[in-house]
Protein backbone atom coordinates (compact mmCIF):
# COMPACT_ATOMS: atom_id res chain seq x y z
CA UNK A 1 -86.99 69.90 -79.72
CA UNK A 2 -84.49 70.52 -77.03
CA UNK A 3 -80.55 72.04 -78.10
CA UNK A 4 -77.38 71.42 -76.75
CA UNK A 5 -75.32 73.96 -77.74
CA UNK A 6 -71.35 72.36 -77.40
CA UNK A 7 -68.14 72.77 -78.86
CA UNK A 8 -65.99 71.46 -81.86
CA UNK A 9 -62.21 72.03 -82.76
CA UNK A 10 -60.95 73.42 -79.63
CA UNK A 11 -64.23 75.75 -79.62
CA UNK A 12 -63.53 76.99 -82.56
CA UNK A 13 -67.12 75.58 -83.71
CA UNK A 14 -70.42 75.97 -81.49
CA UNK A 15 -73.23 73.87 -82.79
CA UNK A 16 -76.56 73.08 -81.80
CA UNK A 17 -77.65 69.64 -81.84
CA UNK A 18 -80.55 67.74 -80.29
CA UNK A 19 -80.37 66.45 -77.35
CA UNK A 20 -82.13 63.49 -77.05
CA UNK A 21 -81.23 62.54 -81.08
CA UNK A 22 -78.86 62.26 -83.70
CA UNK A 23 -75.64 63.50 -81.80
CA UNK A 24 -72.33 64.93 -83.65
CA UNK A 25 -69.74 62.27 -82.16
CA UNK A 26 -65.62 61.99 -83.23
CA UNK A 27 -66.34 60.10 -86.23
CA UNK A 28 -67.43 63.38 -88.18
CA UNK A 29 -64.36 65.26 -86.92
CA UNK A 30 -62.19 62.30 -87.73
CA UNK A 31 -63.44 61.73 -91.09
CA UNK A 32 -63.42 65.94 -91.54
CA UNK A 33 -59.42 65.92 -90.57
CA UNK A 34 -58.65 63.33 -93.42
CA UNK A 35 -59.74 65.32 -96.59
CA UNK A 36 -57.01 66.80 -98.29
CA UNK A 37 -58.77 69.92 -100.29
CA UNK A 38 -56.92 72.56 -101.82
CA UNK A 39 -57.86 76.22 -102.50
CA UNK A 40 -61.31 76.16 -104.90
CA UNK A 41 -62.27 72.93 -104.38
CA UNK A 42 -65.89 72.09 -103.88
CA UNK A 43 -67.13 69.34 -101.64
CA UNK A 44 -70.39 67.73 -100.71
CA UNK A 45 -71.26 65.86 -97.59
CA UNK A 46 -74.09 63.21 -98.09
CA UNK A 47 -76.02 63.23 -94.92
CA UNK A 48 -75.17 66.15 -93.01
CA UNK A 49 -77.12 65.86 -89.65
CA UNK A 50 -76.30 69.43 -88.30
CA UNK A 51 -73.41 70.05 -90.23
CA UNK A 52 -70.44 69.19 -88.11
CA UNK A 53 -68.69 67.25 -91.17
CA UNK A 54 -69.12 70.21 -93.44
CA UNK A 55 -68.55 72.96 -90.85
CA UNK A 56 -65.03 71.02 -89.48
CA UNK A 57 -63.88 71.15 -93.08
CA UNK A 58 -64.49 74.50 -93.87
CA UNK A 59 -62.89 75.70 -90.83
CA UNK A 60 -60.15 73.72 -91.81
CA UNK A 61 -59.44 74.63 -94.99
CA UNK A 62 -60.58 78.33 -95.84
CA UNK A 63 -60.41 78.70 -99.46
CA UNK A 64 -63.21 75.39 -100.02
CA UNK A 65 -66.85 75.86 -100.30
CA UNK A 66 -68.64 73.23 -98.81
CA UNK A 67 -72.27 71.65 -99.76
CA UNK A 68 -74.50 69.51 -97.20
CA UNK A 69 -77.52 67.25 -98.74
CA UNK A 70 -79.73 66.07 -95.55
CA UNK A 71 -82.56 64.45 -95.56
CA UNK A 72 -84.69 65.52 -92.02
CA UNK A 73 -86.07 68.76 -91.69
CA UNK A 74 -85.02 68.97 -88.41
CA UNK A 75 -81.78 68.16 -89.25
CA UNK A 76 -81.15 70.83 -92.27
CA UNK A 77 -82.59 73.21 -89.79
CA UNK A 78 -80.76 72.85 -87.12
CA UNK A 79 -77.46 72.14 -89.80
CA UNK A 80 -78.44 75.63 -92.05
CA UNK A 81 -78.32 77.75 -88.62
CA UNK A 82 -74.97 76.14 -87.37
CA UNK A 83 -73.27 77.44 -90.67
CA UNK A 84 -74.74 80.92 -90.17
CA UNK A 85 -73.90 81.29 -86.29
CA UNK A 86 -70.57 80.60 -86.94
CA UNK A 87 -70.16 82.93 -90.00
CA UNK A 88 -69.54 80.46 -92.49
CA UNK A 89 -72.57 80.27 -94.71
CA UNK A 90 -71.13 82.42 -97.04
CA UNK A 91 -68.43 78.86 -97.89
CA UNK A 92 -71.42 76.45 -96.25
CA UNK A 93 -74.50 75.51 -97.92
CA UNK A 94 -77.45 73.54 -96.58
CA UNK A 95 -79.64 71.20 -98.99
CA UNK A 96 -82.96 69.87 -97.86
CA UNK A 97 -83.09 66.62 -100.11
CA UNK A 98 -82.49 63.08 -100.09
CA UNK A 99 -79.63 61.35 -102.13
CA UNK A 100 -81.66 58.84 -103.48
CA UNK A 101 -84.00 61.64 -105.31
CA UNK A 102 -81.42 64.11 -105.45
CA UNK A 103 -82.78 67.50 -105.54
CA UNK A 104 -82.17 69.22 -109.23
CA UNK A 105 -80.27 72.13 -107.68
CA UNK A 106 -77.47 69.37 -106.63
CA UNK A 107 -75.29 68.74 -109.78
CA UNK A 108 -73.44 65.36 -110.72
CA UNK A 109 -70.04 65.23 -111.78
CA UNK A 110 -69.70 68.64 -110.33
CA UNK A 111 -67.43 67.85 -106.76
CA UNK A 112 -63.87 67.62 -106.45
CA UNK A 113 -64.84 65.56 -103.40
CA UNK A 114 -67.99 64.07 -101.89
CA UNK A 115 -67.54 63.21 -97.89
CA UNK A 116 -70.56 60.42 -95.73
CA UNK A 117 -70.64 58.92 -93.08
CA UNK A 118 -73.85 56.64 -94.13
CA UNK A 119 -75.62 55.01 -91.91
CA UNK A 120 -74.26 52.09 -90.11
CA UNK A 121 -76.88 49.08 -89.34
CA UNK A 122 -78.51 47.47 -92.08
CA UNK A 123 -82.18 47.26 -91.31
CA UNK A 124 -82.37 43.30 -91.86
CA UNK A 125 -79.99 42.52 -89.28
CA UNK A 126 -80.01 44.80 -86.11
CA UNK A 127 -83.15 46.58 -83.86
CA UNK A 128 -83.82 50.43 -84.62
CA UNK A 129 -83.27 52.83 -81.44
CA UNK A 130 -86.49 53.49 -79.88
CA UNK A 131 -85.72 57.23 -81.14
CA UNK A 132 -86.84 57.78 -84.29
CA UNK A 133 -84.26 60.59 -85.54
CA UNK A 134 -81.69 58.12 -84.45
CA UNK A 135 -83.17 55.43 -86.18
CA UNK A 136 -83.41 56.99 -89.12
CA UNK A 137 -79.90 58.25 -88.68
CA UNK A 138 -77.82 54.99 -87.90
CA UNK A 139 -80.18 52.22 -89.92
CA UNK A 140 -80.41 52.15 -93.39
CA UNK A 141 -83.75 51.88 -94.97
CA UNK A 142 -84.71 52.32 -98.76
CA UNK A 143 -80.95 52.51 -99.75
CA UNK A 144 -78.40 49.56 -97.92
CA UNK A 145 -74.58 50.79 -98.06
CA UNK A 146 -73.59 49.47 -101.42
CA UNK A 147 -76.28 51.85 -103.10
CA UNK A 148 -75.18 54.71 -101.07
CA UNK A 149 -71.65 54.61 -101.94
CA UNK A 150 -72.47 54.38 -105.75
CA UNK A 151 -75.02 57.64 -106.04
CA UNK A 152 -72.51 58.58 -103.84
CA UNK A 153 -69.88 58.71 -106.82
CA UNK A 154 -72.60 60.36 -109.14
CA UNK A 155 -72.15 63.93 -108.01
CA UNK A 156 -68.20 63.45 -108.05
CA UNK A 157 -65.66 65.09 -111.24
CA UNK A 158 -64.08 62.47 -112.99
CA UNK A 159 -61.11 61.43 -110.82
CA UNK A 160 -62.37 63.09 -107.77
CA UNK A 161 -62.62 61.80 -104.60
CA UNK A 162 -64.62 60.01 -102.39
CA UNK A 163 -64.35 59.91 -98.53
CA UNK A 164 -66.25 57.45 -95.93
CA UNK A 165 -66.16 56.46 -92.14
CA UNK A 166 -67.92 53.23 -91.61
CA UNK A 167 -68.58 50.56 -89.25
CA UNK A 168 -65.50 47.86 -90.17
CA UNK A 169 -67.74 44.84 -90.13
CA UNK A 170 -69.41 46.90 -93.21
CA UNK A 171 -65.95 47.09 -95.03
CA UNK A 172 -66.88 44.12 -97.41
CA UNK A 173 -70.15 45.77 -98.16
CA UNK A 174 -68.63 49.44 -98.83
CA UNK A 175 -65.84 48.22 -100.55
CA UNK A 176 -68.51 46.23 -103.32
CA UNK A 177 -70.54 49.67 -103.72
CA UNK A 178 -66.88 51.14 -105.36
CA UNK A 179 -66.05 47.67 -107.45
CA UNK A 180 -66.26 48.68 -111.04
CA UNK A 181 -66.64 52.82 -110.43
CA UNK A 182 -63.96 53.91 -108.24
CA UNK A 183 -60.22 52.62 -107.58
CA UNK A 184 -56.62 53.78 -106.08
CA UNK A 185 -58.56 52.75 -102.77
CA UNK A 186 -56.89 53.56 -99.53
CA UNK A 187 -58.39 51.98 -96.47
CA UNK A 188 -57.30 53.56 -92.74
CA UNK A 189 -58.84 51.39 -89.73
CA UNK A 190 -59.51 53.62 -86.51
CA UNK A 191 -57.74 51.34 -83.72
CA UNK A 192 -59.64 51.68 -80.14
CA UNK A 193 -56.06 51.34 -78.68
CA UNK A 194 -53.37 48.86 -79.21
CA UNK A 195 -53.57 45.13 -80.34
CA UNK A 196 -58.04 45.30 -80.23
CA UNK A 197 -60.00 45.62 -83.63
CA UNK A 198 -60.37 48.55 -85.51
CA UNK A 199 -64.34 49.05 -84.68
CA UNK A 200 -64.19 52.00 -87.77
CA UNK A 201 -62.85 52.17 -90.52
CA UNK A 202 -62.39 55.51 -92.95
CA UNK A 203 -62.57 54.72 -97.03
CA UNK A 204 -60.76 56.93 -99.67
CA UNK A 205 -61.50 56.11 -103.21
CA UNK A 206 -60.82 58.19 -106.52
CA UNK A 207 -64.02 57.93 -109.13
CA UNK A 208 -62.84 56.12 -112.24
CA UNK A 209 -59.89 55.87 -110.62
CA UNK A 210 -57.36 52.53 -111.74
CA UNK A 211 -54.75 52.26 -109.03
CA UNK A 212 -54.77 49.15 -106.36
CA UNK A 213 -56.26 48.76 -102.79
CA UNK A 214 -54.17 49.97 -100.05
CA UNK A 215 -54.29 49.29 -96.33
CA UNK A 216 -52.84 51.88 -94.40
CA UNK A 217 -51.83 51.15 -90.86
CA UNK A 218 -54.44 53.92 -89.99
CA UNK A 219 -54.66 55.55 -86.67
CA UNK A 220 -54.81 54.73 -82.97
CA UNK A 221 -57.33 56.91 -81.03
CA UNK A 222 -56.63 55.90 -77.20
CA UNK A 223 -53.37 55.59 -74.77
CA UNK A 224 -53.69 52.32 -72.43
CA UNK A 225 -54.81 54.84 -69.87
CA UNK A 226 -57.97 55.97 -72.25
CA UNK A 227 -56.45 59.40 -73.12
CA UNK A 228 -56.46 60.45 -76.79
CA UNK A 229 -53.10 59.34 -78.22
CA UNK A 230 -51.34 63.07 -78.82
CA UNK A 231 -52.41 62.76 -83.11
CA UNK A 232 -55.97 62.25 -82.22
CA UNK A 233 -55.81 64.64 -79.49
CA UNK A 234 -54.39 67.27 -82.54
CA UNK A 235 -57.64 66.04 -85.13
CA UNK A 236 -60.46 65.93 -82.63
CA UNK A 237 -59.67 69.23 -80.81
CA UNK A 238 -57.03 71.59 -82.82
CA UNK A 239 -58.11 70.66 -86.34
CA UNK A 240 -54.92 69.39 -87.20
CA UNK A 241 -55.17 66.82 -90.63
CA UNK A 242 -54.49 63.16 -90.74
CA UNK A 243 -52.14 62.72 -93.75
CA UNK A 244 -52.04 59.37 -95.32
């Protein structure tokens, strides 16, 4: 398999990833800059592809330790080197498994918050890519979104938190996978650029959590001219958190 080897955060990250496969793109950093950790915590990312979701956040925030579950071998692989080359497997730890026969060594109710970004076409609806990494990657297959997002909620504390970026034409879908386990939802649409559709959307939900749905007025990521509006600019290449 060939490696690109390319920068995250300003540089501050170097990870491999395939080149002609599942690609690291701004929806992991995105998703990454809206977790609000505090010292101790532990968090798991569902899914990890090579790591940038884990690796953004504990860059980030240096007093979390961080826990990947991926399913490909090629994948953990390529995911368990990118936390060792940039000296973070010590905080960073790669799981070979998938969520759907979670591997014993991956506790429930043991995360203070669990972070995916699942994939995005169901099967029944839309053509695979011819590659078969990225297929497996971006189409669901013996788990659609609404069973992701509740064994999803397994491995959280009571009361923690769950965080997901998602395709918005999927919001219906996501949001039934929480009805009944998780509530105090806040829901942050990723605008292209001003006055089109949000084309993402990023999901915050506390397990057992009570509270009522909230729709933030979430973020825009492009200037008319196509530049990064100056708050993405600050998430995708600084690091900097999106508060809401």
């Amino acid at each position: 398999m060939v490696l690109t080897d390319d920068e995250f955060l300003g540089g501050r990250l170097r990870l491999n990833q395939p080149d002609d496969g599942y690609r690291i793109g701004g929806d992991s950093v995105l998703l990454a800059a809206t977790v609000p950790a505090r010292a101790g915590d532990r968090i798991l990312d569902i899914g990890c592809g090579s790591g940038a979701i884990a690796l953004c956040l504990a860059e980030r925030l240096k007093s979390v330790t961080v826990t990947g579950l991926e399913l490909q071998p090629e994948l953990f692989a390529i995911a368990s080197e990118n936390a060792t080359r940039n000296g973070l497997g010590d905080r960073v730890t790669i799981i070979e498994g998938d969520l759907a026969k979670a591997p014993r060594d991956l506790p429930r109710n043991a995360f203070d918050h669990v972070v995916t970004n699942p994939p995005y076409l169901d099967e029944a609806l839309a053509s695979p890519p011819p590659n078969a990494q990225k297929a497996r990657a971006h189409m669901e297959s013996h788990l659609g979104l609404r069973e992701w997002v509740a064994l999803s909620l397994k491995f959280l504390k009571p009361l923690g938190w769950l965080h997901v970026i998602q395709r918005a034409d999927r919001l219906p879908d996501l949001l039934a996978g929480l009805d009944g386990r998780a509530g105090d939802i806040i829901v942050y649409p990723l605008w292209p650029k001003t006055g089109t559709a949000a084309r993402r959307v990023i999901v915050r939900a506390r397990k057992g959590g009570k509270g009522a749905m909230t729709l933030h007025p979430g973020l825009v990521l492009h200037e008319d001219n196509g530049r990064y509006t100056p708050e993405a600019e600050a998430a995708l290449r600084t690091g900097a958190p999106l508060n809401f």
